[in-house]
Protein backbone atom coordinates (compact mmCIF):
# COMPACT_ATOMS: atom_id res chain seq x y z
CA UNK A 1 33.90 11.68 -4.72
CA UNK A 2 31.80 10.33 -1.83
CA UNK A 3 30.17 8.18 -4.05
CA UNK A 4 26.44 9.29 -3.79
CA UNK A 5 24.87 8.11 -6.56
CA UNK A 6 20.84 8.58 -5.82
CA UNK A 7 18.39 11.14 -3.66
CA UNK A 8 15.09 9.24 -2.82
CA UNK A 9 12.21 11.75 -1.60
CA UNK A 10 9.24 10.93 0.73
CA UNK A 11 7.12 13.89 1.08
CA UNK A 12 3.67 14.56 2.04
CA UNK A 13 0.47 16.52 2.29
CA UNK A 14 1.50 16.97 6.10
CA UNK A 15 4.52 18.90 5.53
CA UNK A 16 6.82 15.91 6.78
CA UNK A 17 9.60 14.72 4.09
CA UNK A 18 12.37 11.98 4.34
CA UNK A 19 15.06 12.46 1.88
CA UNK A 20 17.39 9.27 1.64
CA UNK A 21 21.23 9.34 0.40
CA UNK A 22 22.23 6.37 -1.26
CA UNK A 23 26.14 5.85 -1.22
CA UNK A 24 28.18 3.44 -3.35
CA UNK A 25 30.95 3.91 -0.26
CA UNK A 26 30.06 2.95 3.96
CA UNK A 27 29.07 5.71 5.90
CA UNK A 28 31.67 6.82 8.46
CA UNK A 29 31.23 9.41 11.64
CA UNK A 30 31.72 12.40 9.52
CA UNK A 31 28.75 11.49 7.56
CA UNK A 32 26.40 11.76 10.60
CA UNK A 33 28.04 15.05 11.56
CA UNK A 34 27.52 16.55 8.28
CA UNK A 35 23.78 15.20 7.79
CA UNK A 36 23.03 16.44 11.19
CA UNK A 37 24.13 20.34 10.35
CA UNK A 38 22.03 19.89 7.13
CA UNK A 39 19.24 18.74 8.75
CA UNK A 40 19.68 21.31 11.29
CA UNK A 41 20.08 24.43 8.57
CA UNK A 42 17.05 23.18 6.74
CA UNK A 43 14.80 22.74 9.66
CA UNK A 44 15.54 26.87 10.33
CA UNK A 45 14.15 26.92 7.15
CA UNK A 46 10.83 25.69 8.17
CA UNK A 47 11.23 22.21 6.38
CA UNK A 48 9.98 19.12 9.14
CA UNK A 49 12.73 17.31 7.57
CA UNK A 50 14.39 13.64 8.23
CA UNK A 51 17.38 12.23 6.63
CA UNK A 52 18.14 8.59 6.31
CA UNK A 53 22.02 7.42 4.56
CA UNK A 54 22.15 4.30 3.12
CA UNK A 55 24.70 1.86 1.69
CA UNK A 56 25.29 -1.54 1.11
CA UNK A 57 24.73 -3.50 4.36
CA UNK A 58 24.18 -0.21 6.19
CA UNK A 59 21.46 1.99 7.19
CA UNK A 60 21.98 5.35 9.28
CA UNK A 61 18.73 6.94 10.73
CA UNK A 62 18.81 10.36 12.52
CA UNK A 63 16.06 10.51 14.24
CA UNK A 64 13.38 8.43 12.26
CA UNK A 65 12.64 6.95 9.38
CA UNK A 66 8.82 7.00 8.82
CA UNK A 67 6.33 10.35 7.96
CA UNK A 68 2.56 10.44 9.05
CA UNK A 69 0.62 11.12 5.96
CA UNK A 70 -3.00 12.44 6.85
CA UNK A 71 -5.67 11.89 4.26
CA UNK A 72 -9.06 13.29 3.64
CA UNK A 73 -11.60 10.74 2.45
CA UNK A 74 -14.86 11.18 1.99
CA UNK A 75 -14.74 14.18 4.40
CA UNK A 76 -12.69 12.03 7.15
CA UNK A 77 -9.22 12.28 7.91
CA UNK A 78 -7.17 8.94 7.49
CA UNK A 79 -3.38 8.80 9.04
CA UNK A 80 -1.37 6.43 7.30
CA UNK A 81 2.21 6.12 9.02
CA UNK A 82 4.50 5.58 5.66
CA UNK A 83 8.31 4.28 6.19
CA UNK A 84 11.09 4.71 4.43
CA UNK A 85 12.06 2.46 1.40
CA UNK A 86 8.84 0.87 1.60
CA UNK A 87 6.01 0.63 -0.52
CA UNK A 88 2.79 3.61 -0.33
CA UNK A 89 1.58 5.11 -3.03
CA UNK A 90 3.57 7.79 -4.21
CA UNK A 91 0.89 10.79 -5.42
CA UNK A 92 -1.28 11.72 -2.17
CA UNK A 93 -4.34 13.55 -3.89
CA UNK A 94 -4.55 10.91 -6.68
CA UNK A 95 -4.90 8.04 -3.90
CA UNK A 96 -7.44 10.38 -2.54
CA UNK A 97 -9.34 9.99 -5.62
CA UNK A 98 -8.47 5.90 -5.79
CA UNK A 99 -9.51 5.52 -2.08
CA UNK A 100 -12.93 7.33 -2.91
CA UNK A 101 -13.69 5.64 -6.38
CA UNK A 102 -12.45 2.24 -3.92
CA UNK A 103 -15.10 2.85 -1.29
CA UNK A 104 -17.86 3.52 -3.70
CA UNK A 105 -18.01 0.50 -5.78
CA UNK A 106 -17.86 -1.12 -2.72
CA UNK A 107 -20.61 0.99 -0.42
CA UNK A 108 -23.64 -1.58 -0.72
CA UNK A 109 -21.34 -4.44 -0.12
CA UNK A 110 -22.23 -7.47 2.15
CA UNK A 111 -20.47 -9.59 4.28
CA UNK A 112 -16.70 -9.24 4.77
CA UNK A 113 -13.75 -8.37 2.73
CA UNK A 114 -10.81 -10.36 2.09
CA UNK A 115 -7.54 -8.03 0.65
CA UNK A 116 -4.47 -9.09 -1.11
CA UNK A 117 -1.69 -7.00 -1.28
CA UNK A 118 -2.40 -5.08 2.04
CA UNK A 119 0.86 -2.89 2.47
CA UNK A 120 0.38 -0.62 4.62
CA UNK A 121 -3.54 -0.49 5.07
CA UNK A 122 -3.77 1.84 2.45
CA UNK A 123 -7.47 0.53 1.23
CA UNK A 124 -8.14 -1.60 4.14
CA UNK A 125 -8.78 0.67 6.35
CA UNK A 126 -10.77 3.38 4.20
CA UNK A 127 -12.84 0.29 3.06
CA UNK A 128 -13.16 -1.33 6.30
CA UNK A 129 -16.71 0.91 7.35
CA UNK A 130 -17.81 -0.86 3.88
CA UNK A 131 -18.14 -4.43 5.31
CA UNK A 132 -18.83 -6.57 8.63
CA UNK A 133 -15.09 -7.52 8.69
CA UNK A 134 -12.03 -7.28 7.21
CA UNK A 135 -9.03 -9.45 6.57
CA UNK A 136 -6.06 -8.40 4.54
CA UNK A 137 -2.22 -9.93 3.95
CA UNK A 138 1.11 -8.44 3.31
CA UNK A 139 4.74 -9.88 3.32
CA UNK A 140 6.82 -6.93 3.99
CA UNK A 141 7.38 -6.67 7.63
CA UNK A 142 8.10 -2.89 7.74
CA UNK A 143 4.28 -2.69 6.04
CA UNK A 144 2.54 -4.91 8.46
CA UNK A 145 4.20 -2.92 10.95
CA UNK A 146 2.87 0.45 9.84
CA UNK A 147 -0.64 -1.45 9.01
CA UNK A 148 -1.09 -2.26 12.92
CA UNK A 149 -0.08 1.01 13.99
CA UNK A 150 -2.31 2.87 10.95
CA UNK A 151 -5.33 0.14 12.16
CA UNK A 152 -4.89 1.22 16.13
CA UNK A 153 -4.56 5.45 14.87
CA UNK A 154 -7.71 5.10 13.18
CA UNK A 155 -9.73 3.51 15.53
CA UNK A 156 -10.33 0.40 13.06
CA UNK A 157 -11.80 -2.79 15.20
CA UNK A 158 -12.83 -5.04 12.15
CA UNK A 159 -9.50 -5.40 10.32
CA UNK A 160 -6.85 -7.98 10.77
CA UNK A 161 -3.52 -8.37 9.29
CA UNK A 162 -1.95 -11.49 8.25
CA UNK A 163 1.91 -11.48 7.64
CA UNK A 164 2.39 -13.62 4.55
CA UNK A 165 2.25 -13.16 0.97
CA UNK A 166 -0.57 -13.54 -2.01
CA UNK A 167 0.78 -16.33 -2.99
CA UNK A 168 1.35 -18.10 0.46
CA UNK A 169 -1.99 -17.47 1.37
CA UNK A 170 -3.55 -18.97 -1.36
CA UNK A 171 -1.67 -22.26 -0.92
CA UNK A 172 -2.08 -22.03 3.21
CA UNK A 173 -6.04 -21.10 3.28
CA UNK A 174 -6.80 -24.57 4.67
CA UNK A 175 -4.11 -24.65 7.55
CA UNK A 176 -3.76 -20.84 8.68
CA UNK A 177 -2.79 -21.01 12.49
CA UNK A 178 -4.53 -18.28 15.04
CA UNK A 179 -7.45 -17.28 12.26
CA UNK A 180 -10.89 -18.62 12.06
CA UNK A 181 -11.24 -18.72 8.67
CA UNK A 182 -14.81 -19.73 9.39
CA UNK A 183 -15.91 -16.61 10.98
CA UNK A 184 -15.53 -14.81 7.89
CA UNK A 185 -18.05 -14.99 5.35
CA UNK A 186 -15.82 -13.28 1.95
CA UNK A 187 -17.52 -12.43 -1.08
CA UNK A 188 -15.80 -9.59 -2.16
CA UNK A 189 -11.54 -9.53 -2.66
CA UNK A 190 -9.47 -6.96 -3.62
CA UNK A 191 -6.42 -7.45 -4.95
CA UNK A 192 -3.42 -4.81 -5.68
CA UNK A 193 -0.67 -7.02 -6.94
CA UNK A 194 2.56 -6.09 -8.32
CA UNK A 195 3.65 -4.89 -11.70
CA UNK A 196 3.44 -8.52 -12.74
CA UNK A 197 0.46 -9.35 -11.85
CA UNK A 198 -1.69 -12.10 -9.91
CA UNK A 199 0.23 -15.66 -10.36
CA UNK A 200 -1.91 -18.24 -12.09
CA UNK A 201 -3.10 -19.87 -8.69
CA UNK A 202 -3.88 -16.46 -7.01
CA UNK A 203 -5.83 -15.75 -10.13
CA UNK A 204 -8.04 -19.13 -10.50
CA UNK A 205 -8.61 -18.73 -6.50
CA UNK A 206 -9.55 -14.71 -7.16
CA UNK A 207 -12.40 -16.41 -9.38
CA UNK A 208 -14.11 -17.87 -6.06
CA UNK A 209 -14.93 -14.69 -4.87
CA UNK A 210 -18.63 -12.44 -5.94
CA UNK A 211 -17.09 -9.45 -6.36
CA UNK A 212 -13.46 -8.39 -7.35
CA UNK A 213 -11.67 -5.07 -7.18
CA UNK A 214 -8.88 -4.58 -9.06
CA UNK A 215 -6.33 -1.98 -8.52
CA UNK A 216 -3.23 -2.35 -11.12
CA UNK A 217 -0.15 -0.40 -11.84
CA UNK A 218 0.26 -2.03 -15.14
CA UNK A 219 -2.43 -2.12 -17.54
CA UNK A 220 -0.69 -4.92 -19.87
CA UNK A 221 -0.80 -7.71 -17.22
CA UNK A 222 -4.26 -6.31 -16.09
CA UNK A 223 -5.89 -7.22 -19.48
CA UNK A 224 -4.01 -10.38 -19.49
CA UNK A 225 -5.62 -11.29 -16.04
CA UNK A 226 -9.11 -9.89 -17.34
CA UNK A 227 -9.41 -12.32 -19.87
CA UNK A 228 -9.71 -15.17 -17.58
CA UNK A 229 -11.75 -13.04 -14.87
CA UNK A 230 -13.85 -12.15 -17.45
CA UNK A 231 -14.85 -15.83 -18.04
CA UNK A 232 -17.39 -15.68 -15.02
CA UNK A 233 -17.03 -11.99 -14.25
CA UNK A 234 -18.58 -9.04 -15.81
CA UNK A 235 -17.09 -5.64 -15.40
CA UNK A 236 -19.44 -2.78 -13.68
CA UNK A 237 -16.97 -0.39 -13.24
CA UNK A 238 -13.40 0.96 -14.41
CA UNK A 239 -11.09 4.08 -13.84
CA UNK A 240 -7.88 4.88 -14.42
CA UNK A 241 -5.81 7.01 -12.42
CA UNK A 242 -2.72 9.26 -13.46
CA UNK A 243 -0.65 8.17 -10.06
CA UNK A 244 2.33 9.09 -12.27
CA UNK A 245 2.63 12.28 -14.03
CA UNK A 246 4.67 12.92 -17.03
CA UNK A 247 5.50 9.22 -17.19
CA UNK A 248 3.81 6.90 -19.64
CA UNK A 249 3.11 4.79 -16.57
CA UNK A 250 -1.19 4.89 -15.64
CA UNK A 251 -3.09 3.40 -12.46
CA UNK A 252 -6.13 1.00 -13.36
CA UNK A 253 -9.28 0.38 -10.94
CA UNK A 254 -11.44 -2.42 -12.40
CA UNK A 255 -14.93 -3.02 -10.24
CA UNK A 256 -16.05 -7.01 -11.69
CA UNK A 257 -19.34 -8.80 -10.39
CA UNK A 258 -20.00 -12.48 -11.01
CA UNK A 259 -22.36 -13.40 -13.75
C-alpha cells in the first residue's frame, strides 16, 4: 500500500551495499524516519549499509549514494568508487577475470590507447600501465564523475576523460576543444558499447585503429559488428565471461589485430 514496487542492490567485495526503494507514490517525512531506524537496526547487525528512496522526480539519499569497490588485479588493488543507478559491472570476481584477460592481450602494446565507453574507469585505469597514454570518453555525468575521482585514488597520471559520447566523439574528432589530439599517437581502441552495439560510423572509424578490443554484453550484435571488423581484422584472441549467472545472458572479450 506504499506503492514499492522494486529493491535494487549494490553490493560489493568490500562489505559496502546500497539497497534502493523504488516507489510508484512521493516520498514524504515519514519515509526518511522509517529508512533511518532500518538503516540503523541493520547496521547493529554488522551490515555497512546505505539506503537511497526513489520516485518519480525524486531522489532521497541518507547519507550517500556511492560504495568503494576494491579490486585485486594482477596482485594490485584497484578502488573503483561505484554510484548508485549507474552503470559498473555487476559480478566483482568475474570483472576480475575480464580486467586480467583485458590487460594481457594488451601487455606488449605500443603507443597510447584510445577507449570508448569509459564509465567509470573500469578498464582504463587497469589498462593504463599498458600504454604511454590514455584517453577514454563517457556521457553519463555521474560516471565521469566517479572516473576522475577513481583516476586521482589510484594514482593514474596518463589517463584523461572526455565527457561526451561514442558517437559524439566520432563526429567531433577534428574540432575537440582543450585536447591535443596530436599528442596522442592511438593504435589500439577499446570499445565496450551497449547492448546494441557500435553505430555504423563508430564502427567504420573503429576500423582505423591496429588493434581492437572488444568487450560485449551481447553476443548477437557482436558477430554482426565482427563481420565488418573482420574485413581488415583478424581475431587473436576471444573469451567469454559468465558476468551473469543463471541468466542466458554471456559477456564476450574479442582481442582483433589488423591484417
Amino acid at each position: 500500500h506504499h506503492r514499492l514496487f522494486q529493491i535494487d542492490y549494490l553490493s560489493t567485495q568490500s562489505q559496502q551495499i546500497i539497497v534502493s526503494l523504488l516507489y510508484h507514490k512521493a516520498l514524504e517525512e515519514d519515509w526518511q524516519t522509517a529508512a533511518k531506524t532500518l538503516r540503523s537496526q541493520l547496521q547493529q547487525q554488522g551490515f555497512n549499509v546505505q539506503i537511497v528512496g526513489r520516485a518519480s522526480k525524486q531522489k532521497i539519499c541518507l547519507e550517500q549514494d556511492y560504495v568503494d569497490e576494491i579490486l585485486n588485479v594482477h596482485g594490485k588493488g584497484y578502488i573503483y568508487r561505484q554510484v548508485e543507478n549507474s552503470f559498473t559491472q555487476p559480478n566483482a570476481k568475474m570483472n576480475i577475470k575480464m580486467l586480467e584477460w583485458a590487460r594481457d592481450c594488451t601487455k606488449n602494446s605500443t603507443g597510447d590507447l584510445l577507449e570508448l565507453y569509459c564509465g567509470n574507469g573500469n578498464f582504463s585505469i587497469a589498462l593504463a600501465d599498458n600504454f604511454r597514454k590514455v584517453l577514454a570518453t563517457e556521457i553519463s555525468k555521474s560516471s565521469v564523475q566517479s572516473a576522475q575521482y577513481n583516476i586521482e585514488k589510484n594514482g593514474v597520471d596518463n589517463l584523461q576523460i572526455i565527457r561526451m559520447s561514442a558517437e559524439e566523439f566520432t563526429q567531433a574528432m577534428n574540432r575537440l576543444k582543450g585536447i591535443d589530439l596530436k599528442s596522442y599517437e592511438c593504435n589500439t581502441i577499446f570499445v565496450d558499447p551497449p547492448r546494441a552495439g557500435l553505430d555504423q560510423a563508430t564502427l567504420d572509424m573503429v576500423q582505423n585503429y591496429e588493434r581492437i578490443l572488444y568487450i560485449s554484453c551481447n553476443p548477437e550484435t557482436l558477430a554482426d559488428n565482427l563481420k565488418q571488423l573482420s574485413q581488415t581484422h583478424k581475431i587473436e584472441r576471444a573469451a567469454l565471461f559468465d558476468q551473469f549467472p543463471y541468466t542466458h545472458h554471456i559477456e564476450s572479450g574479442v582481442w582483433l589485430i589488423r591484417k
